[in-house]
PDB file of N, CA and C in Angstrom:
ATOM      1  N   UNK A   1     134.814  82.385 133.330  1.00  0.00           N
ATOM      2  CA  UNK A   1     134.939  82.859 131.961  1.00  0.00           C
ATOM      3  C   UNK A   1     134.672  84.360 131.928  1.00  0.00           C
ATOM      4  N   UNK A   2     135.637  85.191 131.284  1.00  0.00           N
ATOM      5  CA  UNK A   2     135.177  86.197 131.236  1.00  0.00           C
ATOM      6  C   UNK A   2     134.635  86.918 130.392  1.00  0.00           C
ATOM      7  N   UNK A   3     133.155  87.464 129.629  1.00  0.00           N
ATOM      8  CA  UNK A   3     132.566  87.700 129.021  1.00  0.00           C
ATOM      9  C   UNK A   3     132.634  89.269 128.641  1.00  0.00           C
ATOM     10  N   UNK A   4     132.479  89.309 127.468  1.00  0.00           N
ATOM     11  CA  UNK A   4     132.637  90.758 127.014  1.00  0.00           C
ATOM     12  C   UNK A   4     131.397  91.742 126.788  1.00  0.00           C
ATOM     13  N   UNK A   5     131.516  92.839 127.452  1.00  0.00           N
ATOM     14  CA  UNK A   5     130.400  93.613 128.046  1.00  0.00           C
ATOM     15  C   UNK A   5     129.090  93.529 126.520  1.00  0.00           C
ATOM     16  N   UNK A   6     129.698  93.847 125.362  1.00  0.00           N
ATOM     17  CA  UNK A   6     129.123  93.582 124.407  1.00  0.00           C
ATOM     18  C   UNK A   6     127.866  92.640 123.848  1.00  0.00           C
ATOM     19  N   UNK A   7     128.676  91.149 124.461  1.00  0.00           N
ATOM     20  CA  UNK A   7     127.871  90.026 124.746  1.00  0.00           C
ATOM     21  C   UNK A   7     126.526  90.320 124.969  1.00  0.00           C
ATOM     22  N   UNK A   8     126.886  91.275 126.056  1.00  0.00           N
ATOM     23  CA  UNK A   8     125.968  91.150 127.931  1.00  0.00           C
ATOM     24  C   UNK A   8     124.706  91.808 127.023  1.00  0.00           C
ATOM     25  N   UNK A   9     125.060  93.252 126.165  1.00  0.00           N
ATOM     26  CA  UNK A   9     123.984  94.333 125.655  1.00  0.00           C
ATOM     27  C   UNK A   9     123.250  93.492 124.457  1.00  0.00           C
ATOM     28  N   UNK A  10     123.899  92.663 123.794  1.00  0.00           N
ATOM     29  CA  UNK A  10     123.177  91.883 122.572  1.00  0.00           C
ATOM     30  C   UNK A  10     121.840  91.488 122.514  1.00  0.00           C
ATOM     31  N   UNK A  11     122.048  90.902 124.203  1.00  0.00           N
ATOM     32  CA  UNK A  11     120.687  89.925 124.025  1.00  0.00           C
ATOM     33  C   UNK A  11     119.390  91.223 124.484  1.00  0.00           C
ATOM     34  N   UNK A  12     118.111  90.758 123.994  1.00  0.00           N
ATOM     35  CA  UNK A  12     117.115  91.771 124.145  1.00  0.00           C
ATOM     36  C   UNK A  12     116.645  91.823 125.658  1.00  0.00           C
ATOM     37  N   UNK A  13     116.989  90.386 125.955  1.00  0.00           N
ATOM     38  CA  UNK A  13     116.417  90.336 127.322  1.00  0.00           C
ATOM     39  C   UNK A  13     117.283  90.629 128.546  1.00  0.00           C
ATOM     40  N   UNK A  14     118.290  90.355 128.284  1.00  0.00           N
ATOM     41  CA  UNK A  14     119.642  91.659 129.149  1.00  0.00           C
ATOM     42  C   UNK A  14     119.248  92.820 129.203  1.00  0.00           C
ATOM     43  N   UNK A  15     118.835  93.189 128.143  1.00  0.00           N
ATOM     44  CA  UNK A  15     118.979  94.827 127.705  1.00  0.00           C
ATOM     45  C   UNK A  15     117.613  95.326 128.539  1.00  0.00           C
ATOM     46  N   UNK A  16     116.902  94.499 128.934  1.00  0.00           N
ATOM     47  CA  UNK A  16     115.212  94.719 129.265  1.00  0.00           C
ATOM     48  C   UNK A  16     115.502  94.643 130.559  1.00  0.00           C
ATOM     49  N   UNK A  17     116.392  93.594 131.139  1.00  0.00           N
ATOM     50  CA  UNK A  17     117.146  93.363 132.628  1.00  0.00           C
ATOM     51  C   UNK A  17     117.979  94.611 133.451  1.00  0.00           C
ATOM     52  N   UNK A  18     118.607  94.741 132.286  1.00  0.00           N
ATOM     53  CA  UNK A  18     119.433  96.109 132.483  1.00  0.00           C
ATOM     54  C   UNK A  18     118.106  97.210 132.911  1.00  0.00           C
ATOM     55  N   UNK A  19     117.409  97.369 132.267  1.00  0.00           N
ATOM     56  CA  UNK A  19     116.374  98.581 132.110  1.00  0.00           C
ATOM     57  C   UNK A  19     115.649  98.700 133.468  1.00  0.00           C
ATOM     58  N   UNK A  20     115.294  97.504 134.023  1.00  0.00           N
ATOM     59  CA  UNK A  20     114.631  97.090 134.675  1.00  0.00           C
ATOM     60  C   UNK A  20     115.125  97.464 136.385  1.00  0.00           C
ATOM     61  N   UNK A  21     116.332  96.799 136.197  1.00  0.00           N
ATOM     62  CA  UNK A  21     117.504  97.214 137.393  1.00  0.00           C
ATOM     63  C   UNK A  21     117.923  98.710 137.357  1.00  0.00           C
ATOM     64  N   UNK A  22     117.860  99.465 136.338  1.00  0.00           N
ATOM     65  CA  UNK A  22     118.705 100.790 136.374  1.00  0.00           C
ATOM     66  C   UNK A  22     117.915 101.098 137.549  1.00  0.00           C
ATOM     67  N   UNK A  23     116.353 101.043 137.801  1.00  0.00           N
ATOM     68  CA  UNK A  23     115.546 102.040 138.443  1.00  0.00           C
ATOM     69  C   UNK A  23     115.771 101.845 139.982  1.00  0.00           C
ATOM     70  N   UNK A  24     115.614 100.387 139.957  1.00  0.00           N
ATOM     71  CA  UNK A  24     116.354  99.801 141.653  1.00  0.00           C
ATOM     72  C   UNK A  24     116.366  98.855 141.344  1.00  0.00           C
ATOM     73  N   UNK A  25     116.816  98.381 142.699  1.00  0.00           N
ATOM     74  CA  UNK A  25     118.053  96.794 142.985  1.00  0.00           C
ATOM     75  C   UNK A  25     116.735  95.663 142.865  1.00  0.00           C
ATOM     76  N   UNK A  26     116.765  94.539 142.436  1.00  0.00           N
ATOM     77  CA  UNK A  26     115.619  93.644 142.305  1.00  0.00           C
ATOM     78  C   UNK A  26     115.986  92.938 142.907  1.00  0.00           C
ATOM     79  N   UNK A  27     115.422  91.324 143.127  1.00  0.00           N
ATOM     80  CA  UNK A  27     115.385  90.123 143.356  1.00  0.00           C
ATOM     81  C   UNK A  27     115.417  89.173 142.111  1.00  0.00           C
ATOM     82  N   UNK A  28     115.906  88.376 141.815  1.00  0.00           N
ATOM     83  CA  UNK A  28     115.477  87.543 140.984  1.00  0.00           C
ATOM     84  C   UNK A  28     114.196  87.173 140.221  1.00  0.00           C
ATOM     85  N   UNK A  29     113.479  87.274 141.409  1.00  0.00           N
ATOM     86  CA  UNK A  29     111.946  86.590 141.154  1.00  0.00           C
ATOM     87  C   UNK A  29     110.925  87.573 140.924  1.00  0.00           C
ATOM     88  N   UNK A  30     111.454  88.894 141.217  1.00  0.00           N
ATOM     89  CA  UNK A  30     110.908  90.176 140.667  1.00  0.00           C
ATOM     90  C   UNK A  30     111.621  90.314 139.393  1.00  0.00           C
ATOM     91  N   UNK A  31     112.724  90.086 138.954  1.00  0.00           N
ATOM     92  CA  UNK A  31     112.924  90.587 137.364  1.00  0.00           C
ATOM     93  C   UNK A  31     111.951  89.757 136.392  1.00  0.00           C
ATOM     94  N   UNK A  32     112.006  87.821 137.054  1.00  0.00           N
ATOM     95  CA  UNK A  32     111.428  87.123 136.223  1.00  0.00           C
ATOM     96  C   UNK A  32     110.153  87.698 135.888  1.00  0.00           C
ATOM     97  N   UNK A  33     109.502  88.513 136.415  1.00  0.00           N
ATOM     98  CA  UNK A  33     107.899  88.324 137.185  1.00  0.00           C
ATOM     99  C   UNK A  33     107.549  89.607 135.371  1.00  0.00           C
ATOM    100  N   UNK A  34     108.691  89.798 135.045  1.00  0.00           N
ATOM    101  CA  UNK A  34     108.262  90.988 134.274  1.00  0.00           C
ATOM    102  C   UNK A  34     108.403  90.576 132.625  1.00  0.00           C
ATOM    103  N   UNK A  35     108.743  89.356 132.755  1.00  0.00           N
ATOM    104  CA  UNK A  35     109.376  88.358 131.687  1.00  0.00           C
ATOM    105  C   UNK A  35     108.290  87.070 131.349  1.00  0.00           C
ATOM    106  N   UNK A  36     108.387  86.572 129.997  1.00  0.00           N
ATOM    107  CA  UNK A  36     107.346  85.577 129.499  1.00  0.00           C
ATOM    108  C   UNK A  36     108.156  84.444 129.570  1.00  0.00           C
ATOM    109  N   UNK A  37     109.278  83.849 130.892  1.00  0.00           N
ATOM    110  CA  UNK A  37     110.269  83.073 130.889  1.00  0.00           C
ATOM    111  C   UNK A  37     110.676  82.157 132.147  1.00  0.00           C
ATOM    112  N   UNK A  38     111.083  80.915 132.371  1.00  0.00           N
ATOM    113  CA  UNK A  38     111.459  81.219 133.728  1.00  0.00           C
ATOM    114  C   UNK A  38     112.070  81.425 134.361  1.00  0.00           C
ATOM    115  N   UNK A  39     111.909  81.290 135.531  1.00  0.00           N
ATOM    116  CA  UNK A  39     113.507  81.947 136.494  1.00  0.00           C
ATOM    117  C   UNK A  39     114.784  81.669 136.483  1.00  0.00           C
ATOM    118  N   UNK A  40     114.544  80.233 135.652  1.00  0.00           N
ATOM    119  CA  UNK A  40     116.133  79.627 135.605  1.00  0.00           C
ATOM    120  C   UNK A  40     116.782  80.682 134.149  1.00  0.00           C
ATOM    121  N   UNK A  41     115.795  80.779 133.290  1.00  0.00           N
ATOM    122  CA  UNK A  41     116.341  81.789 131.988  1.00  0.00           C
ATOM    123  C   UNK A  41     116.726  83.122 132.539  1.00  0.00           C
ATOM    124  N   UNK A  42     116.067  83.287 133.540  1.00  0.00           N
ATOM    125  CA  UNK A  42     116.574  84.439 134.305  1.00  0.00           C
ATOM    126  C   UNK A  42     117.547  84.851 134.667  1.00  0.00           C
ATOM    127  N   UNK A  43     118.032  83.764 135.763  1.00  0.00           N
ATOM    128  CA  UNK A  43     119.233  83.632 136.779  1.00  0.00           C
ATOM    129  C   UNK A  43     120.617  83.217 135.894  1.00  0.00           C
ATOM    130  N   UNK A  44     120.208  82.956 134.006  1.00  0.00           N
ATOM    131  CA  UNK A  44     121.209  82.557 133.500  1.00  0.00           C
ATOM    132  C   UNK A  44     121.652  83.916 133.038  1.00  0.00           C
ATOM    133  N   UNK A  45     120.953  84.830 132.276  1.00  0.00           N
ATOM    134  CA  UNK A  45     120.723  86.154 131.682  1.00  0.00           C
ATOM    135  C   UNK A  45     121.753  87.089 133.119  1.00  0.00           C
ATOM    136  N   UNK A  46     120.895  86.528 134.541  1.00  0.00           N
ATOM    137  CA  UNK A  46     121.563  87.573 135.485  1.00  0.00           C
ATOM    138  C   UNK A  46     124.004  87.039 135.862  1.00  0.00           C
ATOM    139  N   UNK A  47     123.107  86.097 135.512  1.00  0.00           N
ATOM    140  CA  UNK A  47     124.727  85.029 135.517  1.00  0.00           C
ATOM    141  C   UNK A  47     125.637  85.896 134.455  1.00  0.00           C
ATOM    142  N   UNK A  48     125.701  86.211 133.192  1.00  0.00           N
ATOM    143  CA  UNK A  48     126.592  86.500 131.661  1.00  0.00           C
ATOM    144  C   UNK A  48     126.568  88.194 132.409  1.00  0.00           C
ATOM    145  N   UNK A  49     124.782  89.236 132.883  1.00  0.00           N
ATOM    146  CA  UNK A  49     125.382  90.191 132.835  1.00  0.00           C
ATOM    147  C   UNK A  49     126.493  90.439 134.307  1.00  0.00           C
ATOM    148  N   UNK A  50     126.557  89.672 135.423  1.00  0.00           N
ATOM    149  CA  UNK A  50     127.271  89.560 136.530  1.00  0.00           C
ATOM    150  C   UNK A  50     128.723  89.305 135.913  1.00  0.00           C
ATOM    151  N   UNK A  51     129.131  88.319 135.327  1.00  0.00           N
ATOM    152  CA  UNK A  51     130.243  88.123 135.166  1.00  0.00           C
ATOM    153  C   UNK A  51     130.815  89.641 134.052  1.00  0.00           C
ATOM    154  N   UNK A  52     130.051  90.129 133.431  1.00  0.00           N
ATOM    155  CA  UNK A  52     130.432  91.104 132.467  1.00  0.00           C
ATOM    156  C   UNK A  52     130.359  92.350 133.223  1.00  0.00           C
ATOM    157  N   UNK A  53     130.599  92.010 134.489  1.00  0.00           N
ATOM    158  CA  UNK A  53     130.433  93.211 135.476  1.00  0.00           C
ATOM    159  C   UNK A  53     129.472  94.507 135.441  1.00  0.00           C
ATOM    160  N   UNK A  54     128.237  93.862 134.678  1.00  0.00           N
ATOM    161  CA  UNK A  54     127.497  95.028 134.599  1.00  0.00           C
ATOM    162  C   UNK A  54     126.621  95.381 135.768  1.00  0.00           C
ATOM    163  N   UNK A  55     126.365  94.029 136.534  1.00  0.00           N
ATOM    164  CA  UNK A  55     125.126  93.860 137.223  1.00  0.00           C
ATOM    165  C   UNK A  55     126.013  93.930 139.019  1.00  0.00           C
ATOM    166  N   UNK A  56     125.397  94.028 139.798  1.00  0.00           N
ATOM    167  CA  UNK A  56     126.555  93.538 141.179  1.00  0.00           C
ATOM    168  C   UNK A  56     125.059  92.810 142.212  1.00  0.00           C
ATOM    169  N   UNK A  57     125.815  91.903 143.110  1.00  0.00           N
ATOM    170  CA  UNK A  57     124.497  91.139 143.553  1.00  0.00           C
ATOM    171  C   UNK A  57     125.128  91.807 145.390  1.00  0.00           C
ATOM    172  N   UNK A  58     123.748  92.023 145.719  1.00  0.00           N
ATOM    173  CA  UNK A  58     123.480  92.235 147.300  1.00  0.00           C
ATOM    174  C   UNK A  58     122.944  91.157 148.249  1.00  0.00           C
ATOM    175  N   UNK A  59     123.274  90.814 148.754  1.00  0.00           N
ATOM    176  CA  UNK A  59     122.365  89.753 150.002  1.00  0.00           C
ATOM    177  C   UNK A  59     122.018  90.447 151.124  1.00  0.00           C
ATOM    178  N   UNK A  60     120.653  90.592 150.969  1.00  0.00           N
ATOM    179  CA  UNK A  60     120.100  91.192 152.276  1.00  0.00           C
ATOM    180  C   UNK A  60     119.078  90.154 152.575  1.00  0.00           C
ATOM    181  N   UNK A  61     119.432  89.747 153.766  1.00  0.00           N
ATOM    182  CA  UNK A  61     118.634  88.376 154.401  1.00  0.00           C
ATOM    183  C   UNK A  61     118.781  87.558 153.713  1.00  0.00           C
ATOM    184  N   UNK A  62     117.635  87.025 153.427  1.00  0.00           N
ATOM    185  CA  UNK A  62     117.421  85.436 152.632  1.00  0.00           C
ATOM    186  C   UNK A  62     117.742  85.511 151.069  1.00  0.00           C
ATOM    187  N   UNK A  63     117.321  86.822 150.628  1.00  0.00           N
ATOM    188  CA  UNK A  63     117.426  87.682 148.901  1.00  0.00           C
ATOM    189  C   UNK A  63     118.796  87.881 148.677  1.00  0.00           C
ATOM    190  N   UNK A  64     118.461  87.926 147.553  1.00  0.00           N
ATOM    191  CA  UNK A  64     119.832  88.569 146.328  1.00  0.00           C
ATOM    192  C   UNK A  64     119.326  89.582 145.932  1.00  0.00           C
ATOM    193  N   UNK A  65     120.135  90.706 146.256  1.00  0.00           N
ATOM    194  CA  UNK A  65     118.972  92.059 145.199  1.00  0.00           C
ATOM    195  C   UNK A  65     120.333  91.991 144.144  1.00  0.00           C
ATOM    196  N   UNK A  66     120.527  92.414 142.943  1.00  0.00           N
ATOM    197  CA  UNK A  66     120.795  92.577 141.678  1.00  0.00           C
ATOM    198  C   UNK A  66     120.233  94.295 140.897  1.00  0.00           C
ATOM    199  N   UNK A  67     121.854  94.901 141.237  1.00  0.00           N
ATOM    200  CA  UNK A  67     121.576  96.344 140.993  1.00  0.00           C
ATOM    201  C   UNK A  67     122.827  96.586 140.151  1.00  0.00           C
ATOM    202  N   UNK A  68     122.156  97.847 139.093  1.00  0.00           N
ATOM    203  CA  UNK A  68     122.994  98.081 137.590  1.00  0.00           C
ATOM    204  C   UNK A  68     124.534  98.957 138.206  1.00  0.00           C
ATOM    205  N   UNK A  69     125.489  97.906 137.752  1.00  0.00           N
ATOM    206  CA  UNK A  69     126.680  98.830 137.604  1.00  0.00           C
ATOM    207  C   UNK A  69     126.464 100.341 136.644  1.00  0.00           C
ATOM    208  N   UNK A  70     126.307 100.975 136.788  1.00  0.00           N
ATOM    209  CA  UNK A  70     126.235 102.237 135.622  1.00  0.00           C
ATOM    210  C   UNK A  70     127.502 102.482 134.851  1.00  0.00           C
ATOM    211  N   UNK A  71     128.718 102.941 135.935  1.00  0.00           N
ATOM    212  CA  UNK A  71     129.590 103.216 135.212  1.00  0.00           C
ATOM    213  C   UNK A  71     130.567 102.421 134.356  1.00  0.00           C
ATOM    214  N   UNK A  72     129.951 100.897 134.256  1.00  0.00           N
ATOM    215  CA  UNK A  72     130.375  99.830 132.980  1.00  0.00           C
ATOM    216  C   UNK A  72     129.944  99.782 132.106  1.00  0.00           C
ATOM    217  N   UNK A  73     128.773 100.812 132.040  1.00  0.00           N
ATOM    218  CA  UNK A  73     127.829 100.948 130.570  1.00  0.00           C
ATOM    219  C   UNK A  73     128.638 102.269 129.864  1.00  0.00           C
ATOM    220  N   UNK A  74     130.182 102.755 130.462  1.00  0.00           N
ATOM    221  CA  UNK A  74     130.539 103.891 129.901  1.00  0.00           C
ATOM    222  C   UNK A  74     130.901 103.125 128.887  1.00  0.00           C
ATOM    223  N   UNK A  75     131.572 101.981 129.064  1.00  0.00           N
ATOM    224  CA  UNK A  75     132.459 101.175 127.791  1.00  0.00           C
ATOM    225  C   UNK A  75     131.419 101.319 126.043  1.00  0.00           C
ATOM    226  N   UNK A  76     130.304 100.932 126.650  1.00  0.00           N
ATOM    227  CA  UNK A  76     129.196 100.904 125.260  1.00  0.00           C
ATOM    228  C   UNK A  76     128.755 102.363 125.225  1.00  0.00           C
ATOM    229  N   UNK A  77     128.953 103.486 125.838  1.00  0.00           N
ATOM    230  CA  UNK A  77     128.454 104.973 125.201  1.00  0.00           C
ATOM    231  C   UNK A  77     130.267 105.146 124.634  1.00  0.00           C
ATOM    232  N   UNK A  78     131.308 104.490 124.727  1.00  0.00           N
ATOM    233  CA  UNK A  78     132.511 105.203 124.259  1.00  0.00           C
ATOM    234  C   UNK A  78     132.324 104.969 123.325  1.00  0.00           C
ATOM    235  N   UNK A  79     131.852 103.450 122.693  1.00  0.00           N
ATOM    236  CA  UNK A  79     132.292 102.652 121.842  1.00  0.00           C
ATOM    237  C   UNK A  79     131.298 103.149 120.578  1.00  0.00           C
ATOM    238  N   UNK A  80     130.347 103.458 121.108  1.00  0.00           N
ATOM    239  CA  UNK A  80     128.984 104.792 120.243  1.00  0.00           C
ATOM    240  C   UNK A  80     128.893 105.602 120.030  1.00  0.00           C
ATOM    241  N   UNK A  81     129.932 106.515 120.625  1.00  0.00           N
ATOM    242  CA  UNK A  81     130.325 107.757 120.237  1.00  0.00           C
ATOM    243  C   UNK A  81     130.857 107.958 118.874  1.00  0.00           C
ATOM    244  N   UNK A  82     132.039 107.044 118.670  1.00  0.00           N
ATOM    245  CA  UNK A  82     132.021 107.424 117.139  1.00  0.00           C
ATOM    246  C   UNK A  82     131.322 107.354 116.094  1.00  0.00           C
ATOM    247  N   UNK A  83     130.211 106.502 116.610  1.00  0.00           N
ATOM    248  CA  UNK A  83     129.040 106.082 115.276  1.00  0.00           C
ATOM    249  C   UNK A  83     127.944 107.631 115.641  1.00  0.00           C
ATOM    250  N   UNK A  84     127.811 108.265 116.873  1.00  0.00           N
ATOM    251  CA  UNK A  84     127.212 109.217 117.226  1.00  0.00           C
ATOM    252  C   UNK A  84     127.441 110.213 115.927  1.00  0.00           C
ATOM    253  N   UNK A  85     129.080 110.800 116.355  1.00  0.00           N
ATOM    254  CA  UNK A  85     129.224 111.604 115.647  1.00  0.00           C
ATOM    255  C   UNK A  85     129.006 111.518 113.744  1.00  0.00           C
ATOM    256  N   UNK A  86     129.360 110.586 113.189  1.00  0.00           N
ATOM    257  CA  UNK A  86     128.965 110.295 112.084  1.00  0.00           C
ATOM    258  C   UNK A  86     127.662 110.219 111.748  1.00  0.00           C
ATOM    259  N   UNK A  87     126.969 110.057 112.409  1.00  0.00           N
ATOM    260  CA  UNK A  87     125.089 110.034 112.316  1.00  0.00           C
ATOM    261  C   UNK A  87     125.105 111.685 112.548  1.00  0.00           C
ATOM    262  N   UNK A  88     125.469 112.149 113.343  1.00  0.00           N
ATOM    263  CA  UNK A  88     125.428 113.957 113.642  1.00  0.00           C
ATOM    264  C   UNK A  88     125.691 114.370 112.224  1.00  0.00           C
ATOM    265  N   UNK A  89     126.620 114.339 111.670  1.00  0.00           N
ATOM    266  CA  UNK A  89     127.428 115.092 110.281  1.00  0.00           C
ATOM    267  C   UNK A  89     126.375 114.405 109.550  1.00  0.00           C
ATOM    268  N   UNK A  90     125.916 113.215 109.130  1.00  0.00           N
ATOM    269  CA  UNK A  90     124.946 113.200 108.091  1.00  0.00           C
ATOM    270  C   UNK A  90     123.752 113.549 107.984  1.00  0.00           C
ATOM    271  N   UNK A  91     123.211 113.945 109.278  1.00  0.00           N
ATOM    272  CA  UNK A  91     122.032 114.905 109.600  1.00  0.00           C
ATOM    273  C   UNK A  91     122.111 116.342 109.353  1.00  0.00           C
ATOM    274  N   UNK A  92     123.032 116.759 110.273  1.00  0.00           N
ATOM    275  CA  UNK A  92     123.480 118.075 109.035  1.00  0.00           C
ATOM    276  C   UNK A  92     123.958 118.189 107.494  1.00  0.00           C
ATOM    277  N   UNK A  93     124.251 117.412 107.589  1.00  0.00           N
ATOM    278  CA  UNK A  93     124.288 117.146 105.703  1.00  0.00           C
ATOM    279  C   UNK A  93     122.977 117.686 104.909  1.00  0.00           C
ATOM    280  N   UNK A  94     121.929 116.340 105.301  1.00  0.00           N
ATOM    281  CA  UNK A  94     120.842 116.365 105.149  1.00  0.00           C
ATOM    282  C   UNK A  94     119.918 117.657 105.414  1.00  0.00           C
ATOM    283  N   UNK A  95     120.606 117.907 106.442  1.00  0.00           N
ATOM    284  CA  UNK A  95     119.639 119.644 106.626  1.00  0.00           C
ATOM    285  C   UNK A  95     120.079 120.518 106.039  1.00  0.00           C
ATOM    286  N   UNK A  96     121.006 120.419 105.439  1.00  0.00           N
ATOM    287  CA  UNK A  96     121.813 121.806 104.329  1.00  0.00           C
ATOM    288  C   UNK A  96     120.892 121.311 103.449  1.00  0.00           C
ATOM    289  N   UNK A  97     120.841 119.800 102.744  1.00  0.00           N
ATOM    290  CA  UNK A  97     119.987 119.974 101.472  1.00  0.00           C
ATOM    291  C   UNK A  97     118.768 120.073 101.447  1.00  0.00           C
ATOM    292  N   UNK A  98     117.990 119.875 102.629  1.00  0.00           N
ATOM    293  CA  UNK A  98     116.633 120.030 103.057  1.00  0.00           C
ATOM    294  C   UNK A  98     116.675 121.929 102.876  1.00  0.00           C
ATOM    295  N   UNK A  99     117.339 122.137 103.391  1.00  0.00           N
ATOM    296  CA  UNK A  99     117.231 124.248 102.919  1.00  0.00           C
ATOM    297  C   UNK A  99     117.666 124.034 101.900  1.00  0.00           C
ATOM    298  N   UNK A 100     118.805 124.287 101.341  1.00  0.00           N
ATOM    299  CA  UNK A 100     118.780 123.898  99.316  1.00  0.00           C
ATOM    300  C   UNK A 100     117.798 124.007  98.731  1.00  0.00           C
ATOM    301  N   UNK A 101     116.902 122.647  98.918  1.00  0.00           N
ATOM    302  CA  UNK A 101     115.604 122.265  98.420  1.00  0.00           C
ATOM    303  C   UNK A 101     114.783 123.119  99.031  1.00  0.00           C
ATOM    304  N   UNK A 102     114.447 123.726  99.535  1.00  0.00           N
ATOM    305  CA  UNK A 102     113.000 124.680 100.443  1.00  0.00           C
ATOM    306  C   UNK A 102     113.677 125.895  99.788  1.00  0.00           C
ATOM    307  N   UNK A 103     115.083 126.502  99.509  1.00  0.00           N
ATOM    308  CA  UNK A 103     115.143 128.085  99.153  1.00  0.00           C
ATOM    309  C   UNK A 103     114.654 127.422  97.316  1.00  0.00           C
ATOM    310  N   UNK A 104     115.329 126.966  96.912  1.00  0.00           N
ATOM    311  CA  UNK A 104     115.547 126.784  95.551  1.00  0.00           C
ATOM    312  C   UNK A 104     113.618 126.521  95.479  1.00  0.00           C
ATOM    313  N   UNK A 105     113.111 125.991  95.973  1.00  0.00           N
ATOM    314  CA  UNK A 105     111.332 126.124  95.681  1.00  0.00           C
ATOM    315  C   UNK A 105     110.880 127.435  95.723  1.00  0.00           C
ATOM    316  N   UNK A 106     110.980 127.911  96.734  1.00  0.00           N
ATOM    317  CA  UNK A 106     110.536 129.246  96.892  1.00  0.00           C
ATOM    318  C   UNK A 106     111.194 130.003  96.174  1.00  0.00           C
ATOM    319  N   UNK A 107     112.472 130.313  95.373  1.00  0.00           N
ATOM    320  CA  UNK A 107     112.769 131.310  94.197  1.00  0.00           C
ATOM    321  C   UNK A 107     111.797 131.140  92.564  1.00  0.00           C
TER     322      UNK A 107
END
């Protein structure tokens, strides 16, 4: 099944998975270890972000290490960019009337 990267960022505990992996490649039983859950909630979480190609799995020896695709997280900074820029323009908005309000006091 193929799952949409979207999916993958929803859940809080992906997103904590994700966080977790950006820094280095884990094991399974090291992501669980950081989680109030068990390993099988784990290995399901690592299952949705694998198939959503965020995650990629290594076998070294007996382990699975599980390390962050980065450049599949471009899809969710594209897709934020336009909400970026619209949050930008209403902050400057806001700061024109924030001076407005601060000259118009001080006259």
């Amino acid at each position: 099944m193929r799952r949409d990267i979207f999916q993958a960022v929803a859940d809080p505990t992906r997103r904590a998975i994700i966080g977790l992996i950006a820094l280095q490649a884990m094991t399974p039983n090291a992501i669980a270890d950081n989680f109030n859950t068990t390993r099988q909630a784990v290995s399901k979480h690592l299952r949705i972000l694998t198939e959503c190609e965020l995650v990629k799995q290594e076998q070294k020896g007996r382990e699975i290490y599980y390390s962050l695709e980065i450049d599949k997280l471009k899809e969710v900074d594209k897709w934020m960019e336009q909400f970026r820029k619209i949050w930008e323009t209403r902050y400057n908005q806001l700061d024109d009337v924030l001076v407005k309000l601060k000259n118009n006091k001080n006259e």
